[in-house]
N, C-alpha and C. Protein backbone atom coordinates (compact mmCIF):
# COMPACT_ATOMS: atom_id res chain seq x y z
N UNK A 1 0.81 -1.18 0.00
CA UNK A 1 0.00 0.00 0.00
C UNK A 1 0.87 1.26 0.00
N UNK A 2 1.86 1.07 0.58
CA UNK A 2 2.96 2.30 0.94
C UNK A 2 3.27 2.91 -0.35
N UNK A 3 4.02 1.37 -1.61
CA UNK A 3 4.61 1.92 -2.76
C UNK A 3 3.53 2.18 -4.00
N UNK A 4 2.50 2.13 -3.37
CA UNK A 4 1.07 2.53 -4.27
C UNK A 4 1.21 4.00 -4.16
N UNK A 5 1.27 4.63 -2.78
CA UNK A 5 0.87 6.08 -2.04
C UNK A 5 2.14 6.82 -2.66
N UNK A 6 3.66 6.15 -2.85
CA UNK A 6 5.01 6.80 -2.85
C UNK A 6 4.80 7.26 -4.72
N UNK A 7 4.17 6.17 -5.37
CA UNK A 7 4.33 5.88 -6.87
C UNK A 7 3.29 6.98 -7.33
N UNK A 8 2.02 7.27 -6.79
CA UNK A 8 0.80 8.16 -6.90
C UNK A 8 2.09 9.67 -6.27
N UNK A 9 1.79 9.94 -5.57
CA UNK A 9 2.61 11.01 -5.17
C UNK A 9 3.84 11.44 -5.82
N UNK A 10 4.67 10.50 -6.48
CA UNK A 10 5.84 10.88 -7.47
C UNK A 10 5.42 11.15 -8.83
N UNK A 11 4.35 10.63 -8.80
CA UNK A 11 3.62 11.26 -10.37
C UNK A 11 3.23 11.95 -10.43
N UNK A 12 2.19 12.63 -9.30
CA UNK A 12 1.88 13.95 -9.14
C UNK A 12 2.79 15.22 -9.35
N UNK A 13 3.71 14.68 -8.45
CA UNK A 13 4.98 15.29 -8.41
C UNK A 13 5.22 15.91 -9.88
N UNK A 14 5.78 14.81 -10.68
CA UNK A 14 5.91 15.02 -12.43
C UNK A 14 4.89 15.77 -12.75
N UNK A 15 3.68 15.77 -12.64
CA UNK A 15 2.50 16.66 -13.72
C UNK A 15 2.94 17.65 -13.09
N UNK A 16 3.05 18.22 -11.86
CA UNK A 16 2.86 19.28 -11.71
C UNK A 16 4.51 20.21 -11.83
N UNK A 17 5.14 19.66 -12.24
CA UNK A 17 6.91 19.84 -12.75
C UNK A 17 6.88 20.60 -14.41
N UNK A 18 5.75 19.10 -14.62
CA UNK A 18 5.91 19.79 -16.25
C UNK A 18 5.08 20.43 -16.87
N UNK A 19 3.81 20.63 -15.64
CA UNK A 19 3.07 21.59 -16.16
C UNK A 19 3.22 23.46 -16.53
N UNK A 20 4.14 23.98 -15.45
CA UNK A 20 4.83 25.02 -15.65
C UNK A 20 5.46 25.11 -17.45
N UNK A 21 6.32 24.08 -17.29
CA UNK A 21 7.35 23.97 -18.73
C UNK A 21 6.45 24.16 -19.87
N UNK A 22 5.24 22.73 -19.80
CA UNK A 22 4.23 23.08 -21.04
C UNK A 22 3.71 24.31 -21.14
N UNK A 23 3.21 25.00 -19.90
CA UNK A 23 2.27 26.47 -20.31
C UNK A 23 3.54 27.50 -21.16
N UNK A 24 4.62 27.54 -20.61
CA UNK A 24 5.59 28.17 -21.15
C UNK A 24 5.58 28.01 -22.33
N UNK A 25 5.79 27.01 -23.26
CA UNK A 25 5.86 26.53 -24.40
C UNK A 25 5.29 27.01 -25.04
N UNK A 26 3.72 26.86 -24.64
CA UNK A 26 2.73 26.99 -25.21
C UNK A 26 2.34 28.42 -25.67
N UNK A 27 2.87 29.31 -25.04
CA UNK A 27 2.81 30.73 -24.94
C UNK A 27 3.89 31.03 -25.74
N UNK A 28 5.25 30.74 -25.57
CA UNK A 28 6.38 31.31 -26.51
C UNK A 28 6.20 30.92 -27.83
N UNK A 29 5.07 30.31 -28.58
CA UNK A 29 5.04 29.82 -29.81
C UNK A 29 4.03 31.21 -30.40
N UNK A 30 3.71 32.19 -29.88
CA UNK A 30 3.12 33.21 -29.97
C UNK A 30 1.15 33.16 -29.89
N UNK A 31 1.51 32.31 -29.83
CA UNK A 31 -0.33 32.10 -29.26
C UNK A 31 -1.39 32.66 -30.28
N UNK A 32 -0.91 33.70 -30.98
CA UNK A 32 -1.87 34.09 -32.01
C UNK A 32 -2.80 33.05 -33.09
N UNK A 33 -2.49 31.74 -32.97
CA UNK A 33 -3.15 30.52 -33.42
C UNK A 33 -4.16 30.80 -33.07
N UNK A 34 -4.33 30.22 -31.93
CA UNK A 34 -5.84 30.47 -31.27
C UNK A 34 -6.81 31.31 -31.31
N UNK A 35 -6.50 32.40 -31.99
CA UNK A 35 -6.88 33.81 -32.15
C UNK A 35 -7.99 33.82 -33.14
N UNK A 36 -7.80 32.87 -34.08
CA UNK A 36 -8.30 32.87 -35.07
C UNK A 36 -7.76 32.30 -36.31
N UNK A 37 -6.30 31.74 -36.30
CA UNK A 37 -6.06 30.54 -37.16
C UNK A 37 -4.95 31.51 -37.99
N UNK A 38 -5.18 32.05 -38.96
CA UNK A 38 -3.74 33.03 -39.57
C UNK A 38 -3.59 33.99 -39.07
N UNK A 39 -3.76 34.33 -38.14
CA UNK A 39 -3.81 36.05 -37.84
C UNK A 39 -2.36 35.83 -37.03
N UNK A 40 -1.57 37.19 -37.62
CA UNK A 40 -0.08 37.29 -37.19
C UNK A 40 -0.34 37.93 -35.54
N UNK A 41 0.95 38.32 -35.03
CA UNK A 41 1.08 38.07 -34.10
C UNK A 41 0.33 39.84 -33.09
N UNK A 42 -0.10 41.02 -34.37
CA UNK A 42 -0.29 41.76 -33.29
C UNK A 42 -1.90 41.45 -33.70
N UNK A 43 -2.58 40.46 -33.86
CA UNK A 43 -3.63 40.02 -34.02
C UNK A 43 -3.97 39.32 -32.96
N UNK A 44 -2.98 38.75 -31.78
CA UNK A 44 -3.13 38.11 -30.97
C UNK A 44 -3.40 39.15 -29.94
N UNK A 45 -2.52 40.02 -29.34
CA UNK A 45 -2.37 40.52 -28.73
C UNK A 45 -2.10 42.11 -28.70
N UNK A 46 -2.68 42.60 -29.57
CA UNK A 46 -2.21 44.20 -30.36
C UNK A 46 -1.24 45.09 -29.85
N UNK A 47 -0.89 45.27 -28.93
CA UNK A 47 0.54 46.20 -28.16
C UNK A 47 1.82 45.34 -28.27
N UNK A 48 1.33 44.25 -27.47
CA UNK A 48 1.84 43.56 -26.61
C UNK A 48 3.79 42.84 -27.16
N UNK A 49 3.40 42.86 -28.50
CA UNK A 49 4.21 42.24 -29.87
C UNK A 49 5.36 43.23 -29.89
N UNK A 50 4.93 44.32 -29.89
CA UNK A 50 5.24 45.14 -30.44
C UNK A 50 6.00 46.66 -30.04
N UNK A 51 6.41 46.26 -28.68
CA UNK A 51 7.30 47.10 -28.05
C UNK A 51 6.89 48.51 -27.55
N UNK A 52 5.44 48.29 -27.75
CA UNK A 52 5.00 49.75 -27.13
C UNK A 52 5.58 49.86 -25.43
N UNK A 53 5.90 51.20 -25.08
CA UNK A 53 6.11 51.25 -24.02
C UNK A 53 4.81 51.44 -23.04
N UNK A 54 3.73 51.31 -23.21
CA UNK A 54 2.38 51.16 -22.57
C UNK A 54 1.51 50.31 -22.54
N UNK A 55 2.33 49.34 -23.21
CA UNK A 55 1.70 47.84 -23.12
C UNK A 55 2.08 46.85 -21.93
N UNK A 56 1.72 45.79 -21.62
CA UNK A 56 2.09 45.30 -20.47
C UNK A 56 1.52 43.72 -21.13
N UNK A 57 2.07 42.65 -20.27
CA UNK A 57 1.62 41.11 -20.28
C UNK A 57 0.39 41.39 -20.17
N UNK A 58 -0.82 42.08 -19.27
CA UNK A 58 -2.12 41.45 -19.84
C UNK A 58 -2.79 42.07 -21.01
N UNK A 59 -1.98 43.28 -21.92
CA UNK A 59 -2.40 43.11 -23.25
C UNK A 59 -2.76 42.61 -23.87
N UNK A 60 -2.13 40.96 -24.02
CA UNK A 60 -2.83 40.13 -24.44
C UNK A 60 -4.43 39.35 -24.51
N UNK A 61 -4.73 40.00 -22.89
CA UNK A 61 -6.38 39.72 -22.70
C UNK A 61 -6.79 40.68 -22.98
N UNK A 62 -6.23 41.40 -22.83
CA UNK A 62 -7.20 42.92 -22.86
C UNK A 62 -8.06 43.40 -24.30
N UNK A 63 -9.41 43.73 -23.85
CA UNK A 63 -10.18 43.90 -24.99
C UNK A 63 -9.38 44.67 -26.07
N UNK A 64 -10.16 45.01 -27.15
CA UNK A 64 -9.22 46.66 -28.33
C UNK A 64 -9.56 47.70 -27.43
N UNK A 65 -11.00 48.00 -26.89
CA UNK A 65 -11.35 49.40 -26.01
C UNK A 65 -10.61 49.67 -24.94
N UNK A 66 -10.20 48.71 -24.14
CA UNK A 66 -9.52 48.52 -23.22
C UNK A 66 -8.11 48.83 -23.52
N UNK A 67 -7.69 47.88 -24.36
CA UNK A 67 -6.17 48.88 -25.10
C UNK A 67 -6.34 50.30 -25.81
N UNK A 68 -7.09 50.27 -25.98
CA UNK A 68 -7.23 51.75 -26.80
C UNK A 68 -7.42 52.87 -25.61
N UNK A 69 -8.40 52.56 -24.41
CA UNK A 69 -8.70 53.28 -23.72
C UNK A 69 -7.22 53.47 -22.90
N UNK A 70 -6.55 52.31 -22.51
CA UNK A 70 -5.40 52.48 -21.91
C UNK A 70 -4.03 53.01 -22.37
N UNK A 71 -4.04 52.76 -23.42
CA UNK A 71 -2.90 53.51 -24.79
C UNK A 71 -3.47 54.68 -25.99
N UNK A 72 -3.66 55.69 -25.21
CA UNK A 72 -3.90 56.77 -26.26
C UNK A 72 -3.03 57.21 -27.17
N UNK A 73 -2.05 56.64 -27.17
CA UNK A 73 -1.32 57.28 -27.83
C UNK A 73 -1.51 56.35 -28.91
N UNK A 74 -1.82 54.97 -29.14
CA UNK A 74 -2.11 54.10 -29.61
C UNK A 74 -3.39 54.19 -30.76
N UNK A 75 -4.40 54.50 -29.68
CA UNK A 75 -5.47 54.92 -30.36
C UNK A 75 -5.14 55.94 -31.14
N UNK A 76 -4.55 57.48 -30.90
CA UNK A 76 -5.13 58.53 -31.63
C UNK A 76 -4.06 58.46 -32.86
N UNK A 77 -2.82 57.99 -32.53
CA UNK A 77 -2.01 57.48 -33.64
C UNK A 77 -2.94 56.36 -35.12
N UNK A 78 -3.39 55.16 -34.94
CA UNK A 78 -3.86 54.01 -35.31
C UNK A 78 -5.44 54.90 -35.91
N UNK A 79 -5.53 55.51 -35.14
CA UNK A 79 -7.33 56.51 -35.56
C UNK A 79 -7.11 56.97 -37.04
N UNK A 80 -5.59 57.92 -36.66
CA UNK A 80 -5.70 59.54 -37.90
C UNK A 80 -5.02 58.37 -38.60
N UNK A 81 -4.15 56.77 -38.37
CA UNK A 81 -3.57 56.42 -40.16
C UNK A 81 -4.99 55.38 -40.52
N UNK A 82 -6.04 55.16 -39.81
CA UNK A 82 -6.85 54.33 -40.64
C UNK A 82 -7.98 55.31 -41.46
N UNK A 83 -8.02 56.92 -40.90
CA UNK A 83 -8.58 57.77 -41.32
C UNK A 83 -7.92 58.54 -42.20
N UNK A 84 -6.58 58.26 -42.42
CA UNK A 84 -5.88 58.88 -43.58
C UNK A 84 -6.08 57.86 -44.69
N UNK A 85 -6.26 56.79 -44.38
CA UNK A 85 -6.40 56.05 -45.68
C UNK A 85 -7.89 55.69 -46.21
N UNK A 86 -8.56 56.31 -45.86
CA UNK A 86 -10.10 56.23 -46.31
C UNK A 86 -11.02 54.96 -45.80
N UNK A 87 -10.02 54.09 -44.55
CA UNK A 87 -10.73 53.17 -43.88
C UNK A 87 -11.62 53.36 -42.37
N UNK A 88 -11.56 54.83 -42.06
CA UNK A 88 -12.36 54.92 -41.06
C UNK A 88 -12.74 56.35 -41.60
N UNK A 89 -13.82 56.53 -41.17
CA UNK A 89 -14.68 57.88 -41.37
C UNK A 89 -14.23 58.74 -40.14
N UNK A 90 -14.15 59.79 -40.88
CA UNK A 90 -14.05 61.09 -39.57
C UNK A 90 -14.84 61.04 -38.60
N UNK A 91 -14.31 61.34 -37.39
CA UNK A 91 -15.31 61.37 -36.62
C UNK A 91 -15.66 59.97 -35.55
N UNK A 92 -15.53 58.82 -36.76
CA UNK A 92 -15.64 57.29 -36.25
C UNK A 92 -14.58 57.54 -34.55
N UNK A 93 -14.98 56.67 -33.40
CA UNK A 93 -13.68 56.63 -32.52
C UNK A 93 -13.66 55.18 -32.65
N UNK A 94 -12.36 54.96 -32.79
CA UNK A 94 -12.08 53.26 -33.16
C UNK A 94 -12.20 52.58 -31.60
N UNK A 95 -12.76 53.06 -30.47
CA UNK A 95 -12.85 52.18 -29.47
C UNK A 95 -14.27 51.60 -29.91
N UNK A 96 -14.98 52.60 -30.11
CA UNK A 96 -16.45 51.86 -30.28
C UNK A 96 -16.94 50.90 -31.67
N UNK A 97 -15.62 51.50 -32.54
CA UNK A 97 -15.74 51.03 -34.04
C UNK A 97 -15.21 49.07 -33.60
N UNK A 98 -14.40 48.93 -32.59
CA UNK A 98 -13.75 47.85 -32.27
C UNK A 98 -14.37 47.20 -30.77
N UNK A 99 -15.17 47.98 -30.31
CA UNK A 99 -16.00 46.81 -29.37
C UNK A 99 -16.83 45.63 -29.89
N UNK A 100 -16.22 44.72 -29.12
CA UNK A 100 -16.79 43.58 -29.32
C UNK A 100 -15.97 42.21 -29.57
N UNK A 101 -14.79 42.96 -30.44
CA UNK A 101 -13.57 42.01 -31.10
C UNK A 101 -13.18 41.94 -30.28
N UNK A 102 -12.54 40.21 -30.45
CA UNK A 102 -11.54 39.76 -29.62
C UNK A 102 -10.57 40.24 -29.11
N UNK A 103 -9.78 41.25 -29.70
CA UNK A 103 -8.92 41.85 -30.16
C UNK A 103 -8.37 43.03 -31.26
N UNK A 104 -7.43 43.74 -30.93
CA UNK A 104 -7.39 44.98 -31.93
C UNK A 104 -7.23 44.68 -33.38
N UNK A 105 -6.13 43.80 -33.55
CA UNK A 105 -5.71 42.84 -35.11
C UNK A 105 -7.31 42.78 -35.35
N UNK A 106 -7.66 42.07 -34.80
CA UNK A 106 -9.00 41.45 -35.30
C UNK A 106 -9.85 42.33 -36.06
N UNK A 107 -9.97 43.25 -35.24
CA UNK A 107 -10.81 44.63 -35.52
C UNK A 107 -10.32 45.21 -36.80
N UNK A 108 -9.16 45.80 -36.84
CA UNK A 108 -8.17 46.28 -37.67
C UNK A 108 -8.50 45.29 -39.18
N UNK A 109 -8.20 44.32 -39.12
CA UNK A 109 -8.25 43.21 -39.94
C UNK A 109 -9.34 43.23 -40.73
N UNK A 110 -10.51 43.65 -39.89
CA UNK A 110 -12.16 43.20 -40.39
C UNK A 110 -12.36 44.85 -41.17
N UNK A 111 -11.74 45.82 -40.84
CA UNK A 111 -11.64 47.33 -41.54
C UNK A 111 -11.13 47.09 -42.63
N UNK A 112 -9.95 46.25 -43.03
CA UNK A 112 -9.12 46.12 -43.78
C UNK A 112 -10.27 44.87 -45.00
N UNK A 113 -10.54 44.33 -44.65
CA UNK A 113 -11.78 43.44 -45.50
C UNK A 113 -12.98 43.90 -46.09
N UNK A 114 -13.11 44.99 -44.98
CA UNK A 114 -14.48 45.73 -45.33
C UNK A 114 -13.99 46.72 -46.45
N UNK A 115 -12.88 47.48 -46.24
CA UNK A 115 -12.51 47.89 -47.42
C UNK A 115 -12.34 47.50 -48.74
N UNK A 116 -11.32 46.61 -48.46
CA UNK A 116 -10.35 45.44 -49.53
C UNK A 116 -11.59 45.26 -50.40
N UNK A 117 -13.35 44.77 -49.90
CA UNK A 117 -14.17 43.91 -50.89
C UNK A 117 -15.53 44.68 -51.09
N UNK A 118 -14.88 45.85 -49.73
CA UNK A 118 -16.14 46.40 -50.33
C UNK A 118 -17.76 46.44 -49.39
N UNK A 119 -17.35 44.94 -48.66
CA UNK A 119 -18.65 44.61 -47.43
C UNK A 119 -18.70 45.91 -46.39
N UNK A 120 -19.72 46.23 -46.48
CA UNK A 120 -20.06 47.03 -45.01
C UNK A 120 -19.38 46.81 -43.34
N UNK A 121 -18.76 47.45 -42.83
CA UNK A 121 -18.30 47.04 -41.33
C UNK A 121 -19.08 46.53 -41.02
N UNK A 122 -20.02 47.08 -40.60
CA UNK A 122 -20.84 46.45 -39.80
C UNK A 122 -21.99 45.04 -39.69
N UNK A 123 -21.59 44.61 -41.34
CA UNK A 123 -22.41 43.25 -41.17
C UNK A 123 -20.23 42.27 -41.19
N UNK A 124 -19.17 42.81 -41.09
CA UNK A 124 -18.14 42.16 -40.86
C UNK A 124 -18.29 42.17 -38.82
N UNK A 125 -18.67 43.64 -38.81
CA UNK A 125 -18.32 43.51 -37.23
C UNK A 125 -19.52 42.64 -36.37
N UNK A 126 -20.64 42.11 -37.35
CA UNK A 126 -21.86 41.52 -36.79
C UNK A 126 -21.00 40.13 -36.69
N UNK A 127 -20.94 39.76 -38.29
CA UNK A 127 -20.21 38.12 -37.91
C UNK A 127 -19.30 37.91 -37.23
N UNK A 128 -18.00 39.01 -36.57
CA UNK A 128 -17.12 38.51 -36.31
C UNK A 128 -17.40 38.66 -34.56
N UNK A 129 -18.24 39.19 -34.35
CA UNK A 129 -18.73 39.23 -32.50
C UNK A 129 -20.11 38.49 -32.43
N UNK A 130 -20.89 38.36 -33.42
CA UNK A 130 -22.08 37.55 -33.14
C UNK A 130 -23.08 38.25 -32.19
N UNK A 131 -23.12 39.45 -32.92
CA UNK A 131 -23.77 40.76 -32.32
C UNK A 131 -24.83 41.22 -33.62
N UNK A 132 -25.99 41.52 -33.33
CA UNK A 132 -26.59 41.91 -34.22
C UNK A 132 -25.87 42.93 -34.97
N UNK A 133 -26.15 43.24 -36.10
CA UNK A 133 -26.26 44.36 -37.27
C UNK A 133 -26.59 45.76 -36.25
N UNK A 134 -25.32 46.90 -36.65
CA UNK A 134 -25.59 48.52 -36.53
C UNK A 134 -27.09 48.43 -37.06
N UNK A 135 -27.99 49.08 -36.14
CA UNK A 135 -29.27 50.05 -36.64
C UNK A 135 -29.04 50.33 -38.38
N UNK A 136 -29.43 50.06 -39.07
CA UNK A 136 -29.69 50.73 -40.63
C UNK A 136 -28.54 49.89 -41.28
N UNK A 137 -27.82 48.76 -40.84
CA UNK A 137 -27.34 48.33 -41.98
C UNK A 137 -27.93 47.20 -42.36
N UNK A 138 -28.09 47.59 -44.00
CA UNK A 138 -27.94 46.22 -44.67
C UNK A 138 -26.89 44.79 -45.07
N UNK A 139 -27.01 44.23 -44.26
CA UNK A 139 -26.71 42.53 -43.83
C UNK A 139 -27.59 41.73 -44.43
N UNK A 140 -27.07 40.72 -45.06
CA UNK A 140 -27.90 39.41 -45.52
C UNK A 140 -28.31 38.78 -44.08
N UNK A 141 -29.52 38.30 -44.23
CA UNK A 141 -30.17 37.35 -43.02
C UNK A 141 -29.11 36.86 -42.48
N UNK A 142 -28.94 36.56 -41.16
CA UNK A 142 -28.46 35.55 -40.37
C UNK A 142 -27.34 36.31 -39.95
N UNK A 143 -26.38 37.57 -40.15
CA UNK A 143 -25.78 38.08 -40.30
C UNK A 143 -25.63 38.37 -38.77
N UNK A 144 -24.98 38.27 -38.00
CA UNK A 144 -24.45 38.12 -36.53
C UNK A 144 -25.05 37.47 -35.53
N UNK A 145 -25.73 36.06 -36.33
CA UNK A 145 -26.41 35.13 -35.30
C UNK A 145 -25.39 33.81 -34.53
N UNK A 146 -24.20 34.33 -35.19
CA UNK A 146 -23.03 33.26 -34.37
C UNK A 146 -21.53 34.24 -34.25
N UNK A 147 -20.92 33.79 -33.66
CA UNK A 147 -19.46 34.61 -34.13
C UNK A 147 -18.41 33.17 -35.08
N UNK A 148 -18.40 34.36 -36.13
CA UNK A 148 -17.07 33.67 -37.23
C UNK A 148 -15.98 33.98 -37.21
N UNK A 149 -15.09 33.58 -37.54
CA UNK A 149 -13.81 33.99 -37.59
C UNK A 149 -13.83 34.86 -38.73
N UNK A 150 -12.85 35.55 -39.00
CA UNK A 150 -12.31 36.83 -40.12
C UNK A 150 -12.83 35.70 -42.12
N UNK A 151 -12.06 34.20 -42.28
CA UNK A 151 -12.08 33.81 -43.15
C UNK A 151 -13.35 33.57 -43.48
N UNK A 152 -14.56 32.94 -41.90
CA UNK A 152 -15.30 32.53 -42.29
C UNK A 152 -16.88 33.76 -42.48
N UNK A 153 -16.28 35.17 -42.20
CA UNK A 153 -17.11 36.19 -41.95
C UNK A 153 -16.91 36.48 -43.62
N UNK A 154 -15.98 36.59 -44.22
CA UNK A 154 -15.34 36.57 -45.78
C UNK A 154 -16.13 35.78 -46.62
N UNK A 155 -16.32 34.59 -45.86
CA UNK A 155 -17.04 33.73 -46.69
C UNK A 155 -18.32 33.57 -46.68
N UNK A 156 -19.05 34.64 -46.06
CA UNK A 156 -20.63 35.00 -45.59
C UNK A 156 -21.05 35.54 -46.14
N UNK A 157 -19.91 36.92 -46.53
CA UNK A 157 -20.72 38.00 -46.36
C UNK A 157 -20.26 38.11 -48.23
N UNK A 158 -19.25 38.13 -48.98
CA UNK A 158 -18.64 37.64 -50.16
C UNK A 158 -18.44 36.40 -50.38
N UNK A 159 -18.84 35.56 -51.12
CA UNK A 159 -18.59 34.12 -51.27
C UNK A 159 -17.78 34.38 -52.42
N UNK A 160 -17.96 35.26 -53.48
CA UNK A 160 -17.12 34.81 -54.60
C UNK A 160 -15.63 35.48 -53.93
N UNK A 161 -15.60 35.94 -53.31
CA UNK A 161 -13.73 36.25 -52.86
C UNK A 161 -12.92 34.89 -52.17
N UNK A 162 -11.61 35.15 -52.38
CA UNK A 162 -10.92 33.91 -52.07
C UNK A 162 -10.60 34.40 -50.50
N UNK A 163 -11.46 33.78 -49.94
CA UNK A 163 -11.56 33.76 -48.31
C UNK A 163 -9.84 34.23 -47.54
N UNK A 164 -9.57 33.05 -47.94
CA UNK A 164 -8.12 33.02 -47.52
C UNK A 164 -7.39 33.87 -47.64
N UNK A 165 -7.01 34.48 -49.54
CA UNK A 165 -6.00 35.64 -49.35
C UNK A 165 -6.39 36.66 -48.97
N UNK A 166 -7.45 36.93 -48.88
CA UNK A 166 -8.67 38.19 -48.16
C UNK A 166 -8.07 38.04 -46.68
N UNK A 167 -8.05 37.70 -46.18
CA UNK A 167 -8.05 37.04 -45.08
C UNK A 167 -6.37 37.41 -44.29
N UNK A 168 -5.45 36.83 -45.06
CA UNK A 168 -4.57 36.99 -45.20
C UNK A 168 -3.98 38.54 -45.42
N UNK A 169 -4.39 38.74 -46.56
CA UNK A 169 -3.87 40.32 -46.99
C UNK A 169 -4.12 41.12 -45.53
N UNK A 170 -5.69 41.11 -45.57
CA UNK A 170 -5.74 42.04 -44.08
C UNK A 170 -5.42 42.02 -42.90
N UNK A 171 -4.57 40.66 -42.78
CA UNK A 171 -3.81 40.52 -41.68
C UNK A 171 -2.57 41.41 -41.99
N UNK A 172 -2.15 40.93 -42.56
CA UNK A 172 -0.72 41.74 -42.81
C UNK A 172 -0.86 42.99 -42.99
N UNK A 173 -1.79 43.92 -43.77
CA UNK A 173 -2.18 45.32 -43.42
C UNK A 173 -2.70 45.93 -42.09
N UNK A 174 -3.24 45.01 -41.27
CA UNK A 174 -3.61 45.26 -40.12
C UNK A 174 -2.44 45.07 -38.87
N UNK A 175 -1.43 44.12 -39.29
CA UNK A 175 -0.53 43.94 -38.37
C UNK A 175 0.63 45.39 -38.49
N UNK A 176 0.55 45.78 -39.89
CA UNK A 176 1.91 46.88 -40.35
C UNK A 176 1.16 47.92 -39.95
N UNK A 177 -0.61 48.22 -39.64
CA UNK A 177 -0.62 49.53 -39.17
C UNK A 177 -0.86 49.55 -37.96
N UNK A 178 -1.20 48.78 -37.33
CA UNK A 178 -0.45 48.55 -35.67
C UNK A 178 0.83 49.15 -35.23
N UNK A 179 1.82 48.04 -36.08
CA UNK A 179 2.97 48.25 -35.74
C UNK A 179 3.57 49.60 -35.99
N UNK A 180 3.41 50.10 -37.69
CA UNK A 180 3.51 51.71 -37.47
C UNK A 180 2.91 52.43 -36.00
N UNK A 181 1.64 52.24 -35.82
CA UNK A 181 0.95 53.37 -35.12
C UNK A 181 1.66 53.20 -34.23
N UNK A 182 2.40 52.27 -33.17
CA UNK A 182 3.26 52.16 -32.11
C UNK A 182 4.67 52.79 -32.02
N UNK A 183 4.96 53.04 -33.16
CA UNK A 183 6.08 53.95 -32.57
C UNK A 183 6.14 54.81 -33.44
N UNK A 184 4.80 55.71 -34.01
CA UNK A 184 4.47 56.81 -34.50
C UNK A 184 4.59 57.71 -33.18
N UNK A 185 5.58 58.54 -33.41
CA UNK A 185 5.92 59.77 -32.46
C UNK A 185 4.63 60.79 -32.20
């Protein structure tokens, strides 16, 4: 009975040894997987990547409003270059334009799609939070009755676009104007 109690207890021992090591792992592989499947890395975590000096480790949880609200400099930087390029309307404040998303990438990403094809934000920002439709937009039926990911909101709302490089492209435009807006002086 003894080397039953010694053998149970030395194994315990082990899980809980290598459980530390695995979470580590699991995190230094940049975690942005989970996020939503291609989305680069300030898609995971929008500051956090990226050397802002007002970012911190729970960036990574932290809503976009929440980063935005906490990094102004972030916001009003990331505001005037998505409003210099004809992807946010004057006036828009990207905390409220980005409630709901997982994340800032995310948000950023779904601006960058809505542009790129043309779809309305707001039936992108319906599928991708599973939030009804803005008051007055036109959305095809069903249009924020689940949350989709970015490829599969692409593939809802445009079927004839190629999900993927859609998908793709606006990651990478969404990750480079992040990363600009962060160490825009």
């Amino acid at each position: 009975m003894t080397d039953k109690k010694q053998i149970l207890m030395l194994a315990t021992a082990l899980c809980f040894a290598a459980a530390p090591a695995f979470a580590q792992q699991s995190h230094a592989h940049g975690g942005a997987g989970g996020a939503g499947g291609s989305h680069g890395a300030a898609m995971s975590n929008g500051a956090a990547d990226h050397g802002s000096s007002d970012s911190s480790a729970k960036g990574a949880s932290s809503s976009p409003t929440t980063l935005l609200t906490n990094n102004t400099r972030l916001d009003n930087n990331l505001t005037t270059k998505l409003q210099s390029k004809g992807l946010l309307p004057a006036g828009t404040d990207l905390k409220d334009a980005c409630a709901g998303f997982k994340n800032l990438g995310q948000c950023v990403a779904a601006i960058h799609v809505s542009h790129n094809l043309k779809v309305p934000f707001a039936c992108m920002k319906a599928d991708m939070t599973g939030a009804a439709p803005a008051a007055g937009a036109t959305c095809p039926a069903g249009t924020g009755s689940s949350q989709l990911s970015l490829g599969k909101s692409i593939q809802a709302l445009e079927p004839s676009a190629d999900s993927k490089t859609a998908s793709k492209t606006a990651t990478k435009q969404a990750d480079a104007d992040i990363k600009e807006a962060q160490t825009t002086s």
